[in-house]
C-alpha atoms as a PDB file:
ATOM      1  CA  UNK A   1     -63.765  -8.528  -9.308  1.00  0.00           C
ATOM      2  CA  UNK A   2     -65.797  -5.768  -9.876  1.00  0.00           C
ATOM      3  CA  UNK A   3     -68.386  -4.509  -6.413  1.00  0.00           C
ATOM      4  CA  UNK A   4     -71.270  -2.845  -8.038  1.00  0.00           C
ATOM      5  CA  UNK A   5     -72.964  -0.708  -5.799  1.00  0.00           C
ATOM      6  CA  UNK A   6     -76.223  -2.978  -4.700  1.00  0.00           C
ATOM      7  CA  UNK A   7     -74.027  -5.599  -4.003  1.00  0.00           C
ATOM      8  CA  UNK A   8     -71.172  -3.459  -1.909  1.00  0.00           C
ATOM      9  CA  UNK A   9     -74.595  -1.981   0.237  1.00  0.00           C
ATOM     10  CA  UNK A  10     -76.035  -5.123   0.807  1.00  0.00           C
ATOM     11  CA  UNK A  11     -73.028  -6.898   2.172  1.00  0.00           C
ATOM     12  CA  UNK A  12     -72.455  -4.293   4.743  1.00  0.00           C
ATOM     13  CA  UNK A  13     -75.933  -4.394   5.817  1.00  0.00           C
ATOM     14  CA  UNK A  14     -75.587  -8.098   6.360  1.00  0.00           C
ATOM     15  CA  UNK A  15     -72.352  -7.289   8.100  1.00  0.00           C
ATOM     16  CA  UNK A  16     -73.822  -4.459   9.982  1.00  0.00           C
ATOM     17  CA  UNK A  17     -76.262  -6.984  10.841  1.00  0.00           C
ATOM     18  CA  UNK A  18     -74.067  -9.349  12.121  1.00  0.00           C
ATOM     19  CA  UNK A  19     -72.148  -7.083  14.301  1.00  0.00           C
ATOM     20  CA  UNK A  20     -75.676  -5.911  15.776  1.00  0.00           C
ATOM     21  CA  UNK A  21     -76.707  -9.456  16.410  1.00  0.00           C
ATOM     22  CA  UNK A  22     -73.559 -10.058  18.174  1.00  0.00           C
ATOM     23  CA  UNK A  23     -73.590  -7.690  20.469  1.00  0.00           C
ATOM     24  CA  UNK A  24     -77.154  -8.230  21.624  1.00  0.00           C
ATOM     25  CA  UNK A  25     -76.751 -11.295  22.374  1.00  0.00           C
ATOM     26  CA  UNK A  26     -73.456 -11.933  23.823  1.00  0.00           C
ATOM     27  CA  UNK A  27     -72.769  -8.703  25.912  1.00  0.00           C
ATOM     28  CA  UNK A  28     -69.487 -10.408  26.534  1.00  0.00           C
ATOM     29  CA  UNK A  29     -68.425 -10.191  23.034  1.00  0.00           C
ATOM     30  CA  UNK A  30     -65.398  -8.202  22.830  1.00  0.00           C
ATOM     31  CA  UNK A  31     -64.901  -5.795  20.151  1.00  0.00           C
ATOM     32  CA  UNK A  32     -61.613  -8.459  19.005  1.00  0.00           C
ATOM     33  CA  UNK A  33     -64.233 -11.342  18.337  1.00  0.00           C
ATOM     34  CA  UNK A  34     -66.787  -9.290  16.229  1.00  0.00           C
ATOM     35  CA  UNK A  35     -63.574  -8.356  14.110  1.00  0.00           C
ATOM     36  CA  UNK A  36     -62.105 -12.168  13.922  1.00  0.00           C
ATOM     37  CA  UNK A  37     -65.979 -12.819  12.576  1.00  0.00           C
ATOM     38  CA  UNK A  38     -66.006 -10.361  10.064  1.00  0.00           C
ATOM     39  CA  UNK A  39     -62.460 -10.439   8.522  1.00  0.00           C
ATOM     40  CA  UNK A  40     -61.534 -12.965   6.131  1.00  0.00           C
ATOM     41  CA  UNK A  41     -57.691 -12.208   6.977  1.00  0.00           C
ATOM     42  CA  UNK A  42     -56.952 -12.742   3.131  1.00  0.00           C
ATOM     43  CA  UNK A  43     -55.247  -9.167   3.680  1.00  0.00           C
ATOM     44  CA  UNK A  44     -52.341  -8.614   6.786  1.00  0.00           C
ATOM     45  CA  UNK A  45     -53.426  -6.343   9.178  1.00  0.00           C
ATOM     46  CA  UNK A  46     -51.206  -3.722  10.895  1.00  0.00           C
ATOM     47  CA  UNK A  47     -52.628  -2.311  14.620  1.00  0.00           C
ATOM     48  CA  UNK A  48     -53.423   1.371  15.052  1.00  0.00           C
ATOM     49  CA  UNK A  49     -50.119   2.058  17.728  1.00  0.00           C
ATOM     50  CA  UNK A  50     -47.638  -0.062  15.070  1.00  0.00           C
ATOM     51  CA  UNK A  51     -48.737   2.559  12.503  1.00  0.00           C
ATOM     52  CA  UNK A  52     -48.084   5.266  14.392  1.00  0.00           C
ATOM     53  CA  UNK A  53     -44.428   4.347  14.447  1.00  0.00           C
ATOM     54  CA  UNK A  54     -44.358   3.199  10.776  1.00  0.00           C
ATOM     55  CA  UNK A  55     -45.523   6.375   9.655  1.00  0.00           C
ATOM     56  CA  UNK A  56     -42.575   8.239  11.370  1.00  0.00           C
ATOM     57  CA  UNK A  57     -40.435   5.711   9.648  1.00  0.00           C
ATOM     58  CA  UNK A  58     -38.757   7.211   6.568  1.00  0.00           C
ATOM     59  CA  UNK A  59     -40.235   4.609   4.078  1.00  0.00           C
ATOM     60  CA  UNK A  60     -43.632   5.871   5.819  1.00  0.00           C
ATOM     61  CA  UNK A  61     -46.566   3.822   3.946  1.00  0.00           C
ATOM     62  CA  UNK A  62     -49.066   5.558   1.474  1.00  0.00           C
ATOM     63  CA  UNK A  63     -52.531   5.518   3.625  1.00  0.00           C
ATOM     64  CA  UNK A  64     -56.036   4.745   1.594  1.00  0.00           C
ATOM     65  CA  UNK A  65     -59.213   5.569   2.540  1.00  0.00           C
ATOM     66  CA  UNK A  66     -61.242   3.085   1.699  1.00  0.00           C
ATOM     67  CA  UNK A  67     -64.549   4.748   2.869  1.00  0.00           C
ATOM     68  CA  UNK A  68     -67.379   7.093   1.210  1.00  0.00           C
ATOM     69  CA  UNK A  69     -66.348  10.863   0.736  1.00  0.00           C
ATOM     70  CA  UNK A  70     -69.320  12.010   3.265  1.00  0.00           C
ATOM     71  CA  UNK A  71     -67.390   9.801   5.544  1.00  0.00           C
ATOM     72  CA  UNK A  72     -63.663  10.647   4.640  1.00  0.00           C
ATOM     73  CA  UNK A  73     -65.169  14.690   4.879  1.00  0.00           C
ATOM     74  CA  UNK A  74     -65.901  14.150   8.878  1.00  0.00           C
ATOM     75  CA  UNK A  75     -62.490  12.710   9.736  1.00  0.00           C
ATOM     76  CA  UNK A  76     -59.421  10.508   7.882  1.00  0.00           C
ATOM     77  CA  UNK A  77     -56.146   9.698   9.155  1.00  0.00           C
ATOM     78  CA  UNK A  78     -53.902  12.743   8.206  1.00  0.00           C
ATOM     79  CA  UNK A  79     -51.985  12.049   4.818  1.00  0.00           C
ATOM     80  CA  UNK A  80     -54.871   9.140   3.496  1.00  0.00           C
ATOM     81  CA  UNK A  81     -56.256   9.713  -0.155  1.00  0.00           C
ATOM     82  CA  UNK A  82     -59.790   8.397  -0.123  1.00  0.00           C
ATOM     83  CA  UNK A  83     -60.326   5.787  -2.897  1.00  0.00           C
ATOM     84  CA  UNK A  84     -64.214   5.149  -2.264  1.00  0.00           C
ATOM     85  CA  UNK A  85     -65.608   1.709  -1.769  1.00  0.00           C
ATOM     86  CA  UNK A  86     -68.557   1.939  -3.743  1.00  0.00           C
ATOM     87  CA  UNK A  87     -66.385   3.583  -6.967  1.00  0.00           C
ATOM     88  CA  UNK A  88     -63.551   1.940  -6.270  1.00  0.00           C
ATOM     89  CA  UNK A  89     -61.329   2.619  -9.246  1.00  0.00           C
ATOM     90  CA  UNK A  90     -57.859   1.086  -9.569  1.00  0.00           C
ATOM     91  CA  UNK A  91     -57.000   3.827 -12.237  1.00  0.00           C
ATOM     92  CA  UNK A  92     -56.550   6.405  -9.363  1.00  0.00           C
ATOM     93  CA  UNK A  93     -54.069   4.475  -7.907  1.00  0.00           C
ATOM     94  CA  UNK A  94     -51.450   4.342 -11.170  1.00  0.00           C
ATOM     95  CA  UNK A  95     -49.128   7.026  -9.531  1.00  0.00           C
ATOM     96  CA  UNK A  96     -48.005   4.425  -6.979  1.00  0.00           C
ATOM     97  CA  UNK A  97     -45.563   1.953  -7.487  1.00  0.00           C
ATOM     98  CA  UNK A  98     -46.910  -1.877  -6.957  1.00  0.00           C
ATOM     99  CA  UNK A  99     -43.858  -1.915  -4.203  1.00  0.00           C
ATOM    100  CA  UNK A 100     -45.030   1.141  -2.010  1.00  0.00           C
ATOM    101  CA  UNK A 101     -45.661  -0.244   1.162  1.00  0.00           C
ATOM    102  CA  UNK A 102     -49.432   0.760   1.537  1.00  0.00           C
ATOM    103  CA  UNK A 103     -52.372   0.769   4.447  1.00  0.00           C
ATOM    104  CA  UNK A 104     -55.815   0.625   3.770  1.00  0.00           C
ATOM    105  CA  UNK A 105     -58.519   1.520   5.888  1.00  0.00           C
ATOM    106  CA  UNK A 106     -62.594   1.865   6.634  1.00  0.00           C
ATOM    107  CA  UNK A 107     -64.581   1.611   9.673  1.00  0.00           C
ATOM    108  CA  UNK A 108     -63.606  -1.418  10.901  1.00  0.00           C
ATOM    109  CA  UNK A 109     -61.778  -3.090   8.674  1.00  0.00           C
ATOM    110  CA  UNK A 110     -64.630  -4.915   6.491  1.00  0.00           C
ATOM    111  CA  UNK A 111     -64.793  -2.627   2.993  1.00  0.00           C
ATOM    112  CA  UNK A 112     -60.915  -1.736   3.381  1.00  0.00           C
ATOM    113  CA  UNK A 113     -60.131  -5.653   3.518  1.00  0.00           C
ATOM    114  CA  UNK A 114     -62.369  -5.930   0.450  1.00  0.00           C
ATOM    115  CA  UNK A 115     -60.221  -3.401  -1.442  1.00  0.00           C
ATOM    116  CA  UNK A 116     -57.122  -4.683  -0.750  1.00  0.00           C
ATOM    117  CA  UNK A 117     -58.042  -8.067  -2.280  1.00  0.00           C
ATOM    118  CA  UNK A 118     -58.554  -6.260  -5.021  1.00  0.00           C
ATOM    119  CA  UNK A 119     -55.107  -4.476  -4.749  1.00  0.00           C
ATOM    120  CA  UNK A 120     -53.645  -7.660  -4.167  1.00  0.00           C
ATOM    121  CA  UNK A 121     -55.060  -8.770  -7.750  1.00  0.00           C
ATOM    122  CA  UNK A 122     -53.923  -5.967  -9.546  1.00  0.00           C
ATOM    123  CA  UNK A 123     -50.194  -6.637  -8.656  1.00  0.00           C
ATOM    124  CA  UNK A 124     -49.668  -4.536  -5.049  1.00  0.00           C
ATOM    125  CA  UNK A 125     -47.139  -6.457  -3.087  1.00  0.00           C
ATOM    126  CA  UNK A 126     -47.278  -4.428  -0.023  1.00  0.00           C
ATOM    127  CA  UNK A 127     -50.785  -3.874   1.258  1.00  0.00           C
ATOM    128  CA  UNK A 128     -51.633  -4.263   5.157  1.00  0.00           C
ATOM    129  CA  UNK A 129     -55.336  -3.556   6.360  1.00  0.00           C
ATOM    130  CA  UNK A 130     -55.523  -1.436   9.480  1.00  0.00           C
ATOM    131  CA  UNK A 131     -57.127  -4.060  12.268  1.00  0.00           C
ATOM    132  CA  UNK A 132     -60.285  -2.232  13.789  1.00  0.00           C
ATOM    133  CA  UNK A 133     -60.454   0.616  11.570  1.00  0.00           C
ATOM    134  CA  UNK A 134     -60.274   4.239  11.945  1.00  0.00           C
ATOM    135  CA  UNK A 135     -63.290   3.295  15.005  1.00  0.00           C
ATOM    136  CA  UNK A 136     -59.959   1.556  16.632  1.00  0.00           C
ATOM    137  CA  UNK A 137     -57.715   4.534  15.916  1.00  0.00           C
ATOM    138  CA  UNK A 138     -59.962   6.998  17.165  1.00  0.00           C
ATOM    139  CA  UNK A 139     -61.116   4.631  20.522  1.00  0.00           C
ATOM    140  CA  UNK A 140     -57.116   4.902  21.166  1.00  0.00           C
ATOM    141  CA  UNK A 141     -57.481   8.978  20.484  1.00  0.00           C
ATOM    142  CA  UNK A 142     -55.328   8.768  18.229  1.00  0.00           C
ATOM    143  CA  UNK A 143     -55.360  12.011  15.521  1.00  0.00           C
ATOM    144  CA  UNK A 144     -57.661  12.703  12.920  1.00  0.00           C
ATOM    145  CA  UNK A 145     -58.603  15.568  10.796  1.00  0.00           C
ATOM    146  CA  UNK A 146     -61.469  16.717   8.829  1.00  0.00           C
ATOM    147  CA  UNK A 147     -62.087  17.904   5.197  1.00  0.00           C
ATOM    148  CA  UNK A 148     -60.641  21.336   6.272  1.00  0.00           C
ATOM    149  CA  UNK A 149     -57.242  19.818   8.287  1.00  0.00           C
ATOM    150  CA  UNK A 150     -59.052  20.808  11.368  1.00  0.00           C
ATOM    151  CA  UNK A 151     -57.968  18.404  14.211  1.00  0.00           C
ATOM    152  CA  UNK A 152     -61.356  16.641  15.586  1.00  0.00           C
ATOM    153  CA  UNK A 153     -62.480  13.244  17.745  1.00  0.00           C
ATOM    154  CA  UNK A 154     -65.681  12.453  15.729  1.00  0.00           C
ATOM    155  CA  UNK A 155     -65.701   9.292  13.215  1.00  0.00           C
ATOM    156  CA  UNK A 156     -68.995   9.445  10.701  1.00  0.00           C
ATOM    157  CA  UNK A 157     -70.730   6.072  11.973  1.00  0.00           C
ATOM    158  CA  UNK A 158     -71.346   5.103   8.131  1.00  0.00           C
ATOM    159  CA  UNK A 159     -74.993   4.348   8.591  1.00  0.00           C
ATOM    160  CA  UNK A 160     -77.477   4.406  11.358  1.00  0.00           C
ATOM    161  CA  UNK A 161     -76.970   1.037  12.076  1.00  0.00           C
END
């Protein structure tokens, strides 16, 4: 499956839209339920603190950025290669074996889930999605880093919605 651009945009504005909706009008709405609304679970999911141990594992899993590089520039998981959503390209990917274990992330989980389908397709056994995003990670302060390795709390919001 190939996301063109127009397509990729308008999907997360419908999401984004979705998530807004939610939370106006069910203040109750926890941040679990928006998630279980906008995942498709076609992809596992690995939590934010059972990540932290995997990647002081040995077999440590490759980590993918599956967000914009304006995003990935303001803060990324130490050690993630950003792959894009929007030029997603599989051929940047044909250094790693199909058996790597391998996490993928975005925001929240919507665009990364989206990307590892398409992993999936193209023959990668071992590919979890990171439940609630690098939002999750960084709600748990949890460390990121910038463009320049700096150490920083901030998460670009993708979009002013």
């Amino acid at each position: 499956m190939i996301i063109n651009k127009q397509s990729a945009l308008l999907w997360f504005h419908i999401v984004a839209l979705m998530l807004v909706s939610t939370i106006a009008h069910a203040q109750t709405t926890t941040f679990e339920e928006i998630l279980d609304e906008v995942l498709d679970g076609t992809v596992p999911v690995i939590d934010a603190r059972a990540l932290v141990t995997r990647l002081s594992e040995p077999s440590a899993p490759i980590l993918l950025d599956a967000r914009e590089p304006e995003e990935y520039a303001v803060s990324h998981l130490q050690g993630a290669k950003n792959v894009g959503f929007e030029n997603f390209n599989l051929a940047t990917l044909a250094d790693i074996d199909k058996d790597a274990p391998i996490v993928i992330y975005c925001s929240v989980g919507y665009r990364s889930e989206k990307i590892g389908e398409n992993l999936q397709r193209a023959g990668f056994k071992n590919v979890v999605n990171l439940w609630g995003g690098i939002f999750d990670w960084a709600n748990q302060q949890l460390p990121l880093i910038n463009q320049a390795k700096e150490k920083v709390t901030s998460v670009h919001p993708y979009d002013e919605n």
